[in-house]
Structure formats: C-alpha cells, structure tokens
PDB file of N, CA and C in Angstrom:
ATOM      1  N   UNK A   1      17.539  37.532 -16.228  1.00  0.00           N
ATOM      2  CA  UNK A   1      17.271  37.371 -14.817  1.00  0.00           C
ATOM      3  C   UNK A   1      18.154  38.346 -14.054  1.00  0.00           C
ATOM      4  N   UNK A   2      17.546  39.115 -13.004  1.00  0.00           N
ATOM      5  CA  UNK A   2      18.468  40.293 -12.213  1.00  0.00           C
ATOM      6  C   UNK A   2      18.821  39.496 -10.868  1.00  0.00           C
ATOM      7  N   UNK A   3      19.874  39.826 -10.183  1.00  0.00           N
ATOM      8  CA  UNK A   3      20.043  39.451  -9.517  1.00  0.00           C
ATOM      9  C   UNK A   3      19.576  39.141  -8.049  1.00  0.00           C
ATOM     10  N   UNK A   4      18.157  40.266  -8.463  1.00  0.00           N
ATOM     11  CA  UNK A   4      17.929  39.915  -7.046  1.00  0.00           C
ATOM     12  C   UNK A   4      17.100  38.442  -7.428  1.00  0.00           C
ATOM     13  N   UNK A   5      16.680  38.377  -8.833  1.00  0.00           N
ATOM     14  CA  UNK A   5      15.954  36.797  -8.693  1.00  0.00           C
ATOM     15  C   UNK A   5      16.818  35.719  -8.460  1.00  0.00           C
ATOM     16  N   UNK A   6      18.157  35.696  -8.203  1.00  0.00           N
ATOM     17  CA  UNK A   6      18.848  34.300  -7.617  1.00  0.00           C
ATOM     18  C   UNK A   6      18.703  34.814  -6.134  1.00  0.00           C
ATOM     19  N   UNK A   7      18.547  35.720  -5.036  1.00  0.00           N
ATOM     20  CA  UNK A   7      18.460  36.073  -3.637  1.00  0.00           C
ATOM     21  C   UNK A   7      17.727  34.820  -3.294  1.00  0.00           C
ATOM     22  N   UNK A   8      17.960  34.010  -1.824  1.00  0.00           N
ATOM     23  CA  UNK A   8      16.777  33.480  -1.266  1.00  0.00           C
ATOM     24  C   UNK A   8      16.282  34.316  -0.474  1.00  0.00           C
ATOM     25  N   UNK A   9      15.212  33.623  -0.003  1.00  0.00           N
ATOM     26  CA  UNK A   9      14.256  34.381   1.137  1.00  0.00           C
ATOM     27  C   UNK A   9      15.295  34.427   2.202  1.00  0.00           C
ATOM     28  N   UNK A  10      15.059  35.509   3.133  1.00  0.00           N
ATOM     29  CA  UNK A  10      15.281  35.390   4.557  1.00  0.00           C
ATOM     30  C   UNK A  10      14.972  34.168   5.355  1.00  0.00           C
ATOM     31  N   UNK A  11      13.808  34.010   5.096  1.00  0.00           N
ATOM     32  CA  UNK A  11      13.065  33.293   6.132  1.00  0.00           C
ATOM     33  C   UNK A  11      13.630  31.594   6.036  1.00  0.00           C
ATOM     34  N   UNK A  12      14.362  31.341   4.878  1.00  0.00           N
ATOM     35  CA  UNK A  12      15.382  30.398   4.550  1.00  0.00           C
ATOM     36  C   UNK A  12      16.082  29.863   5.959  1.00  0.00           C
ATOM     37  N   UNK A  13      16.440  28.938   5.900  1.00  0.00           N
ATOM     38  CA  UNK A  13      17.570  28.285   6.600  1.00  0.00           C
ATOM     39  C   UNK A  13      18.979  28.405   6.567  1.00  0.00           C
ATOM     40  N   UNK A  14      19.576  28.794   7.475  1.00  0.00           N
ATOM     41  CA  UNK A  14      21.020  29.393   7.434  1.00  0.00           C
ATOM     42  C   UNK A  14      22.120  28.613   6.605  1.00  0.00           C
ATOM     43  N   UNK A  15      21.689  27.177   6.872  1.00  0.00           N
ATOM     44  CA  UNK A  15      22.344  26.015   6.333  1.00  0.00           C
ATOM     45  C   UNK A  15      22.022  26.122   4.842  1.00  0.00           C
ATOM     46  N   UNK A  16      21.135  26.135   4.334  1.00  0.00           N
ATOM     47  CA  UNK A  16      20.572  26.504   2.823  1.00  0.00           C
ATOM     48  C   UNK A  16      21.553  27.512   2.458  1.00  0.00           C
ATOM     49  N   UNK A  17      21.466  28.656   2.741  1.00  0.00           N
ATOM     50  CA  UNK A  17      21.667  29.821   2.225  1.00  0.00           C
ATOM     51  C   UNK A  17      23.331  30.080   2.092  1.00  0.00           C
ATOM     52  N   UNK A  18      24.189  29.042   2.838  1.00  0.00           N
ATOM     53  CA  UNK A  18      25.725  28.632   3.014  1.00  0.00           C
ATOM     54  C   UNK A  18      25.990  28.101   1.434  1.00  0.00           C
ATOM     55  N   UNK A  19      25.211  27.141   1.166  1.00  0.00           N
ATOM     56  CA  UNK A  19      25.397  25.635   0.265  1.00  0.00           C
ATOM     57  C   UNK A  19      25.093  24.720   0.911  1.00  0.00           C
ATOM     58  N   UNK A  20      23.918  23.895   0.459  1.00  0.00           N
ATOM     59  CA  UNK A  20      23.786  22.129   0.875  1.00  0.00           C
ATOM     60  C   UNK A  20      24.469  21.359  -0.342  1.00  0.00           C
ATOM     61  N   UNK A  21      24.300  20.100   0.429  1.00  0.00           N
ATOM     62  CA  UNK A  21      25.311  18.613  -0.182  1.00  0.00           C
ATOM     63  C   UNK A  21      23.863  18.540  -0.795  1.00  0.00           C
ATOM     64  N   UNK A  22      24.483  18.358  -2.513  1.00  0.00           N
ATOM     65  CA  UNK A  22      23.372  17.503  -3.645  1.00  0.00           C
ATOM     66  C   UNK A  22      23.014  16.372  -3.292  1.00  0.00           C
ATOM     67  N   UNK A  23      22.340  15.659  -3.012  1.00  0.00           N
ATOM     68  CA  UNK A  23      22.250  14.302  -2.633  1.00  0.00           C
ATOM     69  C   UNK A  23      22.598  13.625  -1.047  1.00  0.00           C
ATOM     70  N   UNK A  24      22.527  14.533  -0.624  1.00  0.00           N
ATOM     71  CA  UNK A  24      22.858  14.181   0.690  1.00  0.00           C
ATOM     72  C   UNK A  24      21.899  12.978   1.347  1.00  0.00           C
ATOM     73  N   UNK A  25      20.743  13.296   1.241  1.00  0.00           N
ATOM     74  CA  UNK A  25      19.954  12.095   1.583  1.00  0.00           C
ATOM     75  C   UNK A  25      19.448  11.087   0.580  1.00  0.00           C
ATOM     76  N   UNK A  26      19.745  11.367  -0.544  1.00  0.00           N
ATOM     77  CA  UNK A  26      19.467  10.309  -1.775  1.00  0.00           C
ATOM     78  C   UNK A  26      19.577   9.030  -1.022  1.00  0.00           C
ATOM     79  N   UNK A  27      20.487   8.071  -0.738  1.00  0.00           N
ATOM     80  CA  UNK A  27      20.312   6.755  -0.623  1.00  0.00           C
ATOM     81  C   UNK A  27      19.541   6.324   0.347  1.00  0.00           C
ATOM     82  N   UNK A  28      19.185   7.173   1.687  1.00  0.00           N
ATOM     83  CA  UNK A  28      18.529   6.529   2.683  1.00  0.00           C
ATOM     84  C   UNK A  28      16.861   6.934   2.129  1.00  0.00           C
ATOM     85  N   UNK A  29      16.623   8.138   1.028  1.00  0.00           N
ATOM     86  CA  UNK A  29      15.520   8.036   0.643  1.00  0.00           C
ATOM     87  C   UNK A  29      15.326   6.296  -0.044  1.00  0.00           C
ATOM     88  N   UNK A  30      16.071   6.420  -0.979  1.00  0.00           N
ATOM     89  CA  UNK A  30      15.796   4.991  -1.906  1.00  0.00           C
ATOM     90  C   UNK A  30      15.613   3.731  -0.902  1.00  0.00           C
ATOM     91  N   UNK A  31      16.443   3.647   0.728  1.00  0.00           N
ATOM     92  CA  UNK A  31      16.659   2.243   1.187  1.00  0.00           C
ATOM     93  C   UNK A  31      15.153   2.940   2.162  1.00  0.00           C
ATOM     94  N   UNK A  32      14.411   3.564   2.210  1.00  0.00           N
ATOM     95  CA  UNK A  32      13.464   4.108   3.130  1.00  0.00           C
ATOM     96  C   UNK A  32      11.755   3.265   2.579  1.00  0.00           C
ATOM     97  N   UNK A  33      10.594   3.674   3.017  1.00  0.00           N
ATOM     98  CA  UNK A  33       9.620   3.484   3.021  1.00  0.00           C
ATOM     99  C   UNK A  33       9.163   4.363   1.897  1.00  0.00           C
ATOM    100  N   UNK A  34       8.917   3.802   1.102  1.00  0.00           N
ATOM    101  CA  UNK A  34       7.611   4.532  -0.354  1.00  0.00           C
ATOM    102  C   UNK A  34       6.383   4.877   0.533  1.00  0.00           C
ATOM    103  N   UNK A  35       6.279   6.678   0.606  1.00  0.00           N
ATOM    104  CA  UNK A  35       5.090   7.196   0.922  1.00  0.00           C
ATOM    105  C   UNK A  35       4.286   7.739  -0.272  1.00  0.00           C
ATOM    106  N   UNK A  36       2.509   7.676  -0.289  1.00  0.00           N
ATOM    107  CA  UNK A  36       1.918   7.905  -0.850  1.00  0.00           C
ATOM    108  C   UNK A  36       0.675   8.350  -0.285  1.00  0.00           C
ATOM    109  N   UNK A  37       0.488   9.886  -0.875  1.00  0.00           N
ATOM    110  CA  UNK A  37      -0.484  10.436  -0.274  1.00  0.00           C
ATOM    111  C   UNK A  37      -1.736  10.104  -0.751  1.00  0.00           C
ATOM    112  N   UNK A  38      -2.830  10.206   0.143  1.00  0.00           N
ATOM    113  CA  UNK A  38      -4.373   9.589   0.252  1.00  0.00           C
ATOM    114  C   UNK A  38      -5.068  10.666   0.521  1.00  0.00           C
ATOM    115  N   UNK A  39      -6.501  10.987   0.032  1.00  0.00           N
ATOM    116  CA  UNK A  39      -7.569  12.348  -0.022  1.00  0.00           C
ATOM    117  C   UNK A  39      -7.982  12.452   1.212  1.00  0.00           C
ATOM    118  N   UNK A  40      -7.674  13.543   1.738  1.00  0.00           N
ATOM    119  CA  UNK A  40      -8.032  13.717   3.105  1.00  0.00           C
ATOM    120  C   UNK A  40      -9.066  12.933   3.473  1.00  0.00           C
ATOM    121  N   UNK A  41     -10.774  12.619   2.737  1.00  0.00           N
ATOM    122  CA  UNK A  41     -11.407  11.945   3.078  1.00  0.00           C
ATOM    123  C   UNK A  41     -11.482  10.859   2.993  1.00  0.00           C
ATOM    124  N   UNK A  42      -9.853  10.151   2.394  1.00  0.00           N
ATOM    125  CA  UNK A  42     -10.077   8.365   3.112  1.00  0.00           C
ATOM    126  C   UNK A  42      -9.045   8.432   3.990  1.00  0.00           C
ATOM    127  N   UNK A  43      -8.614   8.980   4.948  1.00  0.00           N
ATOM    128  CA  UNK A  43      -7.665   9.757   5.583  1.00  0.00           C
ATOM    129  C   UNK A  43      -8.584   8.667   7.057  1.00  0.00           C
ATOM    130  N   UNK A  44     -10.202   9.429   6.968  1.00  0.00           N
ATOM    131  CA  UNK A  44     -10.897   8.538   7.793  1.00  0.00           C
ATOM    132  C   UNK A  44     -11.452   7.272   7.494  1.00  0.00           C
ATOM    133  N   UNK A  45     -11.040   6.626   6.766  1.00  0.00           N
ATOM    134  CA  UNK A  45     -11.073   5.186   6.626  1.00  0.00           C
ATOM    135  C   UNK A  45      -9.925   4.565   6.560  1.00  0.00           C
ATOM    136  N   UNK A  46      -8.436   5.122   6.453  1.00  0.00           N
ATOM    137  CA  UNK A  46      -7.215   4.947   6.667  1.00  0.00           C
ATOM    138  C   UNK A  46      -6.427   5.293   7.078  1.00  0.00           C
ATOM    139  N   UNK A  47      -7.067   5.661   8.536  1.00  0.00           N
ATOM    140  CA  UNK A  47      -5.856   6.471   9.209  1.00  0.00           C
ATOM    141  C   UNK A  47      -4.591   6.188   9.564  1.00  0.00           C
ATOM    142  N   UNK A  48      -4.374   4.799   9.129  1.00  0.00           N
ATOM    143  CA  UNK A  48      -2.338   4.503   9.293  1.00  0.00           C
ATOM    144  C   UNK A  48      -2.166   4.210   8.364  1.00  0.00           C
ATOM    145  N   UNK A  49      -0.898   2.980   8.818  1.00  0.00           N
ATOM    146  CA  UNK A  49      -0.234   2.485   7.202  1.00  0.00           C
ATOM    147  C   UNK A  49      -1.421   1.461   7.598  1.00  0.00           C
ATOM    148  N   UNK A  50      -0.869   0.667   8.797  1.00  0.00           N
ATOM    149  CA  UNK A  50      -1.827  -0.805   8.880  1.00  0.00           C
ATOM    150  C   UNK A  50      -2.689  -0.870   8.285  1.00  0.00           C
ATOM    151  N   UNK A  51      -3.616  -0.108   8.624  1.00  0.00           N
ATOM    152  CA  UNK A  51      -4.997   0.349   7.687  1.00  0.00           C
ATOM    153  C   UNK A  51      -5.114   0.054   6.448  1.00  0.00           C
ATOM    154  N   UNK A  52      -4.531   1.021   5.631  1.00  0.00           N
ATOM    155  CA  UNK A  52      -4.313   0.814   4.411  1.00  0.00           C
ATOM    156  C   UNK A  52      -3.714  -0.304   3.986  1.00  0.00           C
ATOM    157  N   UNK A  53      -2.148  -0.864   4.412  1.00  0.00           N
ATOM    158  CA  UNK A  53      -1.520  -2.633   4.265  1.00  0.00           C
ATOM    159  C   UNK A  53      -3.129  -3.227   4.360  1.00  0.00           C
ATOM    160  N   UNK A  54      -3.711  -3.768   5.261  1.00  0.00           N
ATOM    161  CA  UNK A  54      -4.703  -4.180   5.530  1.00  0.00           C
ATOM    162  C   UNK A  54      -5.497  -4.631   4.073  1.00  0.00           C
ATOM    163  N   UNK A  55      -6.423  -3.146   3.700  1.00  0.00           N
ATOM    164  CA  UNK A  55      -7.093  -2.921   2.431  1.00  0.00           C
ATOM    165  C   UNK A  55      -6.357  -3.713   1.490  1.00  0.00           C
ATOM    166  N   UNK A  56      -5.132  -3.115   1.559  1.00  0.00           N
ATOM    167  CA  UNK A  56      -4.286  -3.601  -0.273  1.00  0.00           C
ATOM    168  C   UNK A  56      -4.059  -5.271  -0.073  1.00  0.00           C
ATOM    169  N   UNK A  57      -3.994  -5.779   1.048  1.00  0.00           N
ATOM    170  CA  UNK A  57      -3.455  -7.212   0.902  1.00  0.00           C
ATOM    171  C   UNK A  57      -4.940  -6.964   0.593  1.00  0.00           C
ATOM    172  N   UNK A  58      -5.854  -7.337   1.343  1.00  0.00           N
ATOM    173  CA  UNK A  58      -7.443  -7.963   1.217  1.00  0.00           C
ATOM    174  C   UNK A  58      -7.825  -7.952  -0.175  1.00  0.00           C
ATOM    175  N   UNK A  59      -7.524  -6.688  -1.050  1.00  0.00           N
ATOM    176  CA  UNK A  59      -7.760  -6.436  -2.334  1.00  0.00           C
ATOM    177  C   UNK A  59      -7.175  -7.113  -3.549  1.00  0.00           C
ATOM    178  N   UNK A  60      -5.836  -7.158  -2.818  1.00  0.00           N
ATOM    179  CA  UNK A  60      -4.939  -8.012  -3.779  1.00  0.00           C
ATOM    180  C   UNK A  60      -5.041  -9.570  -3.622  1.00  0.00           C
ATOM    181  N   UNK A  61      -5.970  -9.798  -2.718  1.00  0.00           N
ATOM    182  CA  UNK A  61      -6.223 -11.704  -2.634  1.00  0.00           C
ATOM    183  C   UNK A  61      -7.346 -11.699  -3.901  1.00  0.00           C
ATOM    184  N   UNK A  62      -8.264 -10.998  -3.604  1.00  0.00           N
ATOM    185  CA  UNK A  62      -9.508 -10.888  -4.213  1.00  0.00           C
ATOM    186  C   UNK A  62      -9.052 -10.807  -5.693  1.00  0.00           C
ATOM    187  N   UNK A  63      -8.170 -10.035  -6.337  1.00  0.00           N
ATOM    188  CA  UNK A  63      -7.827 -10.133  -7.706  1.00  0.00           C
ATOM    189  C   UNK A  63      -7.113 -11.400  -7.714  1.00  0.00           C
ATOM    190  N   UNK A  64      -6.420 -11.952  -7.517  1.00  0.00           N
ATOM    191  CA  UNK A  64      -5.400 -13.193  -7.508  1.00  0.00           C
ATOM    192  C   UNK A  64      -6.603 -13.995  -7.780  1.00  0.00           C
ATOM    193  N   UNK A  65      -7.542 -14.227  -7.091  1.00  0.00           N
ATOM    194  CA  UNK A  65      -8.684 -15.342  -7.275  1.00  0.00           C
ATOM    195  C   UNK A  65      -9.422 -15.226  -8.177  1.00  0.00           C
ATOM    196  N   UNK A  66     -10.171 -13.669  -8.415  1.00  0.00           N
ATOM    197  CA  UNK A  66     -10.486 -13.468  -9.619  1.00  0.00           C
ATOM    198  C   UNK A  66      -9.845 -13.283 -11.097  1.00  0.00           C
ATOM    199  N   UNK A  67      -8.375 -13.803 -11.344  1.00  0.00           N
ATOM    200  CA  UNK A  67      -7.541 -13.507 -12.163  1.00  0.00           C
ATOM    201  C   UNK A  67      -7.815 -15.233 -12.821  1.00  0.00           C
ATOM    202  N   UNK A  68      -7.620 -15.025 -14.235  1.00  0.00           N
ATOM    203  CA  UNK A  68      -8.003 -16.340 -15.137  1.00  0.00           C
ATOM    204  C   UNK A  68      -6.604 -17.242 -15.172  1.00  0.00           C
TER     205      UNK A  68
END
C-alpha cells in the first residue's frame, strides 16, 4: 500500500482528518432506538414508525392466536 492510499479525501471533515474518539457514540447508540430500513415502496404504506408499530403489534396478535 503507497502512501497516498492511507490520504483521506479533502472533502472529509476537519474533525476526521485530526483523529476521532473510537467509540465515542457507542453507548447512546446501544441505549437509542433500533432503526430498520423498509423498500422504498412500503415507504408508502409506512410512512412512520406508528405506522409500522401499528402493523407489527396487529401481526403479532394474529400469530399469538394462531400459535398451538
């Protein structure tokens, strides 16, 4: 590897290109909200979270009842 392949881009962030903190946001990721992306085209049948909460409880009654 030559050195210019460790260079970052310019177009980088000044703060980047100093040194960032490893883990800096690690724990408030973990204590945060689990996001999960959806296909743009149920995007229009779920356009929030509510939406979607909504679906998954409704879905998840329906198995509970249908479960032996």
């Amino acid at each position: 590897m030559s050195n210019n392949d460790d260079k970052l881009r310019d177009e980088y962030p000044e703060d980047l290109i100093r040194g960032g903190e490893r883990g800096k946001y690690a724990a408030r990721y973990r204590e945060s909200e689990h996001f999960v992306a959806i296909d743009p085209e149920m995007h229009e049948l779920f356009p929030d979270a509510e939406s979607v909460n909504k679906a998954l409880r409704e879905y998840a009654a329906e198995k509970k009842k249908s479960a032996p």
